[in-house]
C-alpha atoms as a PDB file:
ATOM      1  CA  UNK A   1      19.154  -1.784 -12.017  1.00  0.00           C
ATOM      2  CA  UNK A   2      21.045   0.219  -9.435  1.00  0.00           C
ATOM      3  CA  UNK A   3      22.900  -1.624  -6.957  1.00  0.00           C
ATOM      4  CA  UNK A   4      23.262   0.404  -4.115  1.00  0.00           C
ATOM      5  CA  UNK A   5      19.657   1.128  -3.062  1.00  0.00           C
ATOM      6  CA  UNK A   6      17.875   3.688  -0.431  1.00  0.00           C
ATOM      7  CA  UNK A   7      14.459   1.869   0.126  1.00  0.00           C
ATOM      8  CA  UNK A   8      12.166   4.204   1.401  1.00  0.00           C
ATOM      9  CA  UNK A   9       8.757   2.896   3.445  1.00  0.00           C
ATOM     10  CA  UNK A  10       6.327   5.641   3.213  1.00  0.00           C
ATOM     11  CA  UNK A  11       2.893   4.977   4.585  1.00  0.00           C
ATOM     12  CA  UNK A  12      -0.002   5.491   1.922  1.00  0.00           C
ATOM     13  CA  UNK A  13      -1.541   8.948   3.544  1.00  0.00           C
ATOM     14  CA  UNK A  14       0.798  11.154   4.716  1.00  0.00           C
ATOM     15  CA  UNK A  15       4.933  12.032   4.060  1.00  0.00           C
ATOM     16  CA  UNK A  16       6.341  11.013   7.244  1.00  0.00           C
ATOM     17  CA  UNK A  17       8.562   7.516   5.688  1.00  0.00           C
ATOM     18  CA  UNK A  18      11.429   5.641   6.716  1.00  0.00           C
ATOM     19  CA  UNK A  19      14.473   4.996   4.842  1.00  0.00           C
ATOM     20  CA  UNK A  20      16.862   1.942   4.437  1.00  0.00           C
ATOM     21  CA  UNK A  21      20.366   1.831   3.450  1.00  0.00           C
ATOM     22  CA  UNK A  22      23.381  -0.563   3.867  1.00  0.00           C
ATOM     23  CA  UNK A  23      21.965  -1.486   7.448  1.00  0.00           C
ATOM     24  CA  UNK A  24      20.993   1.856   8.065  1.00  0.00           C
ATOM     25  CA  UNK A  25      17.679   3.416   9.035  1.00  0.00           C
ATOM     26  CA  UNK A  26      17.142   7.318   8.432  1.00  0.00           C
ATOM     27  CA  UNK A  27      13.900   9.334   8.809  1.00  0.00           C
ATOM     28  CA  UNK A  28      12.579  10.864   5.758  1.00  0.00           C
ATOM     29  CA  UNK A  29      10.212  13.019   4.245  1.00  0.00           C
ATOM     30  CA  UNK A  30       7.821  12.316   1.046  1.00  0.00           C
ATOM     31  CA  UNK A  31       5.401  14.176  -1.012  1.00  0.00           C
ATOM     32  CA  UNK A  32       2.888  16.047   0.698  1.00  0.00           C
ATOM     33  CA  UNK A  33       0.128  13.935  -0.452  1.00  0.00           C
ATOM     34  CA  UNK A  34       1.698  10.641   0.107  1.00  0.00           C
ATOM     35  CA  UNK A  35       2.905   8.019  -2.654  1.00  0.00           C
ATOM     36  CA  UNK A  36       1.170   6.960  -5.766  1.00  0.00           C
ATOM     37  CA  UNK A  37       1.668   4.466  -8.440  1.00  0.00           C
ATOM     38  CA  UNK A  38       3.916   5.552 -11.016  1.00  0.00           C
ATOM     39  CA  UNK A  39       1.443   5.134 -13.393  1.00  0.00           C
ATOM     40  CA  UNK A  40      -1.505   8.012 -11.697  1.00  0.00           C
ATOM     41  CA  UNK A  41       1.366  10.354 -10.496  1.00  0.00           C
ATOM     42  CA  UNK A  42       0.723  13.417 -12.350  1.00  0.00           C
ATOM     43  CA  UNK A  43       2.176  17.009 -12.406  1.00  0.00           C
ATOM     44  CA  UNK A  44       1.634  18.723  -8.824  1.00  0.00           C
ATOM     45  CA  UNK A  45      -0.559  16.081  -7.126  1.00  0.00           C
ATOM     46  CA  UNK A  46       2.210  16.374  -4.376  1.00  0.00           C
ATOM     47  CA  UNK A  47       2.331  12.540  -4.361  1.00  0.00           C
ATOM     48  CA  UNK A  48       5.948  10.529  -4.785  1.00  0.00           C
ATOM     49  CA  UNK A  49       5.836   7.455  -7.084  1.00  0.00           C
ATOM     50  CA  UNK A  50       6.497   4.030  -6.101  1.00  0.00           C
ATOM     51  CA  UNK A  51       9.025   2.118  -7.630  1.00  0.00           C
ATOM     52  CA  UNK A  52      12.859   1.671  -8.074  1.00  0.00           C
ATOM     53  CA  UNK A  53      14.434   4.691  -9.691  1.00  0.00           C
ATOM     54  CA  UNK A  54      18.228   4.766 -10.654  1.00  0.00           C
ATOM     55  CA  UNK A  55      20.220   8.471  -9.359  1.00  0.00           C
ATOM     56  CA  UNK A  56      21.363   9.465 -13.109  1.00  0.00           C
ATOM     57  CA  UNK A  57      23.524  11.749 -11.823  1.00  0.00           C
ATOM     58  CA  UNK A  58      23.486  14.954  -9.534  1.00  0.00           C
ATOM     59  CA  UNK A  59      24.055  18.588  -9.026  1.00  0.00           C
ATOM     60  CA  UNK A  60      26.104  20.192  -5.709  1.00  0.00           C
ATOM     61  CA  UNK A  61      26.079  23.418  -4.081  1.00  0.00           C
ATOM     62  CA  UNK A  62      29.528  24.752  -4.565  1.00  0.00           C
ATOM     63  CA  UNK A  63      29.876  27.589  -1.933  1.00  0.00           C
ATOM     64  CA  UNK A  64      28.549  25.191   0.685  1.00  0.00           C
ATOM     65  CA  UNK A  65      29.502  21.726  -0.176  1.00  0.00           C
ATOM     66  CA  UNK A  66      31.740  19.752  -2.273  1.00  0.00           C
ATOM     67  CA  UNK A  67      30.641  17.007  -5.326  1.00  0.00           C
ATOM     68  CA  UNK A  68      29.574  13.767  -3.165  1.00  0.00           C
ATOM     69  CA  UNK A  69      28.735  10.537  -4.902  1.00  0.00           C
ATOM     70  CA  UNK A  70      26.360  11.185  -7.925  1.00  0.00           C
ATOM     71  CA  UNK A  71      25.899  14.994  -7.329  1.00  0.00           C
ATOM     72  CA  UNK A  72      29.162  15.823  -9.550  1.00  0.00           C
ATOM     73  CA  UNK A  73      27.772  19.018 -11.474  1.00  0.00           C
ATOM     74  CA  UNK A  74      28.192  21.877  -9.148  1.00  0.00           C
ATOM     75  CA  UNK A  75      24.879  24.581  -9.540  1.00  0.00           C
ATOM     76  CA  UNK A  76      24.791  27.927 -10.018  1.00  0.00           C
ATOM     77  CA  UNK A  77      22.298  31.141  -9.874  1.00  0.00           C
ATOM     78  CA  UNK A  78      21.251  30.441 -13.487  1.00  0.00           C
ATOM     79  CA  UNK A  79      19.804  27.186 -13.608  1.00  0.00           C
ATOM     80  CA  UNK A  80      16.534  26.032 -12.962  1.00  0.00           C
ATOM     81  CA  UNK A  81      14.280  22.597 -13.666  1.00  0.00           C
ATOM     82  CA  UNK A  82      11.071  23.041 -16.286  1.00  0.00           C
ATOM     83  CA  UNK A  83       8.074  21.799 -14.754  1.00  0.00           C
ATOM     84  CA  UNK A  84       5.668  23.016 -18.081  1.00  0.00           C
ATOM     85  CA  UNK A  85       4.179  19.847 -18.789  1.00  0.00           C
ATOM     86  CA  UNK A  86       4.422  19.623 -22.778  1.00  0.00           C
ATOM     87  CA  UNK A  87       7.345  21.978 -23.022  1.00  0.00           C
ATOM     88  CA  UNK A  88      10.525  20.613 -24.720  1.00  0.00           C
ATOM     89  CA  UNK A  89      12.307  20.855 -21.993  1.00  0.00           C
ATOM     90  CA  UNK A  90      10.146  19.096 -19.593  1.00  0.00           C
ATOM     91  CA  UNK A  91      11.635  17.411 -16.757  1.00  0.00           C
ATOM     92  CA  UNK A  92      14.843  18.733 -17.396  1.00  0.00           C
ATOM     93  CA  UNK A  93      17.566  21.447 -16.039  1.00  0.00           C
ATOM     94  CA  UNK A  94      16.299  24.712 -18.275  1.00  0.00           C
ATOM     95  CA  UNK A  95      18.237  27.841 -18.031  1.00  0.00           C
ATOM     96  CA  UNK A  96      16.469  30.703 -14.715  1.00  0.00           C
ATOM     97  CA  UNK A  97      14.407  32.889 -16.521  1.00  0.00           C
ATOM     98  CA  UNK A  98      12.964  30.488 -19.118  1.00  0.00           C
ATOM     99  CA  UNK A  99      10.023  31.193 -20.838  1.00  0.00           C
ATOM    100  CA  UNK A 100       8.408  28.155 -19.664  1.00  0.00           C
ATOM    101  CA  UNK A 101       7.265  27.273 -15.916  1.00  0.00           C
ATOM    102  CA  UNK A 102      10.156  26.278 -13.763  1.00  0.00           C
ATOM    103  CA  UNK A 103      11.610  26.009 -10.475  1.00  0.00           C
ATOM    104  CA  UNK A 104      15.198  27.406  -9.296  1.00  0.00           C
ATOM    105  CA  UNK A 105      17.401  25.126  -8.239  1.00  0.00           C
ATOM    106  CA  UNK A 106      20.015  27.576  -6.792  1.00  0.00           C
ATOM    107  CA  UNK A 107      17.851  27.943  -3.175  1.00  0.00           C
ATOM    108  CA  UNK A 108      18.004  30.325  -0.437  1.00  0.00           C
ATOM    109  CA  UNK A 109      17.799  27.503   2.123  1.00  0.00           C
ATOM    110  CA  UNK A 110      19.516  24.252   2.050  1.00  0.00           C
ATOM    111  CA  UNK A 111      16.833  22.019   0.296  1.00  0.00           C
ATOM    112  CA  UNK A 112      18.900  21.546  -2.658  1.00  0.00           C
ATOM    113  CA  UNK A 113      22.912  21.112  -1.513  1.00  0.00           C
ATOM    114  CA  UNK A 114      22.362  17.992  -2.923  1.00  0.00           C
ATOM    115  CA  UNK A 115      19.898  16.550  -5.695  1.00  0.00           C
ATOM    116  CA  UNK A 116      20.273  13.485  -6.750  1.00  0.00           C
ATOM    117  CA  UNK A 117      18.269  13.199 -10.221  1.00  0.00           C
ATOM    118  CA  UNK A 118      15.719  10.129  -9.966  1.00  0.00           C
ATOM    119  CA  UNK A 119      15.250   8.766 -13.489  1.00  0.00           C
ATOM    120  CA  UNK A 120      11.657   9.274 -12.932  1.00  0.00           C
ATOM    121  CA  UNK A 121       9.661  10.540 -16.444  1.00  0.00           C
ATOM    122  CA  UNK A 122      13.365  12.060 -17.586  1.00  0.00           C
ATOM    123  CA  UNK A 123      11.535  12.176 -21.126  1.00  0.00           C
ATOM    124  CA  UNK A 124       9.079  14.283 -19.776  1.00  0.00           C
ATOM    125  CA  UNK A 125       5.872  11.975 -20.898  1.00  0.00           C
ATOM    126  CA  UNK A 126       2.323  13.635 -21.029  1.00  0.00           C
ATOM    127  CA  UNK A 127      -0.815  11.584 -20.227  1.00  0.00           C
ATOM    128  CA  UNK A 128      -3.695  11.884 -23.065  1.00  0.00           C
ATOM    129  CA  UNK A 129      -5.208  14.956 -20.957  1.00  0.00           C
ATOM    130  CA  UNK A 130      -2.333  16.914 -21.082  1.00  0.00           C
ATOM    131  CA  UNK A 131      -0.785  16.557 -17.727  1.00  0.00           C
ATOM    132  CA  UNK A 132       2.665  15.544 -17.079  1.00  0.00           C
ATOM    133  CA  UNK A 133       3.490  12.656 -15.487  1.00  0.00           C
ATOM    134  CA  UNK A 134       5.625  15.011 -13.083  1.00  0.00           C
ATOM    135  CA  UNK A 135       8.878  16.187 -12.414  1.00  0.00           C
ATOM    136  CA  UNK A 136      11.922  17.086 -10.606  1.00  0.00           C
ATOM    137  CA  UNK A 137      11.491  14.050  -8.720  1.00  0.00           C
ATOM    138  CA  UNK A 138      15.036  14.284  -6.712  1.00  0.00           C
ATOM    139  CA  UNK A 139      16.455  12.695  -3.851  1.00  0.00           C
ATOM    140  CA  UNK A 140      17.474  15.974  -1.591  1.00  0.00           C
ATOM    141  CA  UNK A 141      17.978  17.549   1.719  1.00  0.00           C
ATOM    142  CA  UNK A 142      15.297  17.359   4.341  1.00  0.00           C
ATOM    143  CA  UNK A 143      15.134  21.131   4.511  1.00  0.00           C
ATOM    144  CA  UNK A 144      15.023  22.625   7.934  1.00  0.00           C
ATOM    145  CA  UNK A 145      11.030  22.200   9.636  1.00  0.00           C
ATOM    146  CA  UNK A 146       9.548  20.807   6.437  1.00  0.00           C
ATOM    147  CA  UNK A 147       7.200  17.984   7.221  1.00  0.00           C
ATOM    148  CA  UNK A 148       6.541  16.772   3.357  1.00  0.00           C
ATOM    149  CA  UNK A 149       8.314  17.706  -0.213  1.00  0.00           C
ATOM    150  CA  UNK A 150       6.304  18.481  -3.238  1.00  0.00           C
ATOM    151  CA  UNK A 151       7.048  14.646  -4.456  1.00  0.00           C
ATOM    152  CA  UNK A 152      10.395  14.158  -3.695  1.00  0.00           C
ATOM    153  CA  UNK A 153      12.392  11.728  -0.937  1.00  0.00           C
ATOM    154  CA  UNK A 154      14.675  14.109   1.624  1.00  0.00           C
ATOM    155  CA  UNK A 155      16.997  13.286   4.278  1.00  0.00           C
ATOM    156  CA  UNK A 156      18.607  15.255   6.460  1.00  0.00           C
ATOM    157  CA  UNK A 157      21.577  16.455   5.490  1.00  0.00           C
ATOM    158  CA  UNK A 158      24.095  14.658   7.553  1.00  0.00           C
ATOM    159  CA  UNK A 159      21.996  11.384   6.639  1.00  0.00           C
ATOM    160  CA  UNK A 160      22.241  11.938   2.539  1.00  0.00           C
ATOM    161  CA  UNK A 161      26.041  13.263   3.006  1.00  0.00           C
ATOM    162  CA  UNK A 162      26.223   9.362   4.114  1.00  0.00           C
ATOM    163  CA  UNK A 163      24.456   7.931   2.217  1.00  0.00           C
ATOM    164  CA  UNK A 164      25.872   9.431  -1.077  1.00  0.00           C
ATOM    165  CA  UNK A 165      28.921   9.281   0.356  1.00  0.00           C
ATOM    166  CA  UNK A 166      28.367   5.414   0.642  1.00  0.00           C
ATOM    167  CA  UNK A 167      28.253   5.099  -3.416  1.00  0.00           C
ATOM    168  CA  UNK A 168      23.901   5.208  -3.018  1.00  0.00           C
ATOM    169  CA  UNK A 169      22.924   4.794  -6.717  1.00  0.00           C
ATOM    170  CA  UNK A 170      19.327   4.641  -6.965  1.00  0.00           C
ATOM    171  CA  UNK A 171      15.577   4.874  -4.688  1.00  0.00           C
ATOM    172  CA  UNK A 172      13.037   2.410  -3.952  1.00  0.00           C
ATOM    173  CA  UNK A 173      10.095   4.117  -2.594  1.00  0.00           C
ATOM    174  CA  UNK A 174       7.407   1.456  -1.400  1.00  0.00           C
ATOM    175  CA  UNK A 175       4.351   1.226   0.906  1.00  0.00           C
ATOM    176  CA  UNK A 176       5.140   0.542   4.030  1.00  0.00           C
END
């Protein structure tokens, strides 16, 4: 169980929440589509699962930040996150360009300077219909006039610069 804990209070329609951390309250963003249990979230509902989620490590952007707290592996252009439910490499960094569906994780805006990897479905289970029970759940920047993530938690950037910086090692997302 992680020690150092963002709790984020996210109301059940919508992905305006509040975050909690060492005293601390931030603003946040959650999935478009509000929060689900961890249990119904499936691939692209747009929903962010509840429950208490250790950061298993991290990647940086290297030409605009340094390594902070978890996010110690510094991206590049040729990386990218499979989000092809079923595919081996399912929830998990895949190469840019891979055969497979998948989303880049080297951005043009500043969404991912930091992602912290949630240990959310990191062995990429499938329900009995086929769908995923989704991925690239991250903890990441609040990117500039974004109102909702596709299912992750963002902060601001100044906000998760502190909050990493303050040794944060894990997410609670709960209904507020």
């Amino acid at each position: 169980m992680p020690s150092k804990v963002l709790r984020v209070k996210a109301r059940l329609g919508g992905p305006s929440a509040l975050a909690e951390f060492e005293g601390r309250t931030f603003e946040c963003v959650v999935g478009k589509n509000g929060i689900i249990s961890a249990a119904d979230k499936r691939e692209g509902d747009g929903k962010t699962p509840l429950g208490t989620f250790a950061l298993v490590g991290g990647y940086y952007r290297p030409d605009r930040n340094g390594a902070l707290g978890v996010c110690t592996i510094p991206l590049d252009e040729g990386m990218g996150w499979c989000d092809a439910s079923g595919d081996v490499l399912y929830n998990r960094e895949c190469p840019a360009g891979y055969e497979a569906s998948h989303e880049l994780l080297w951005r043009g805006d500043a969404a991912y300077d930091y992602i912290g990897v949630m240990d959310y479905n990191l062995l990429g289970e499938v329900t009995v219909d086929g769908k995923g029970r989704g991925s690239a759940i991250f903890l990441h920047v609040w990117r500039e006039g974004a109102v909702q993530t596709e299912g992750c938690v963002a902060l601001r950037k100044e906000d998760l610069e502190a909050v990493l910086a303050a040794g944060c090692n894990g997410v609670e997302v709960v209904a507020a």
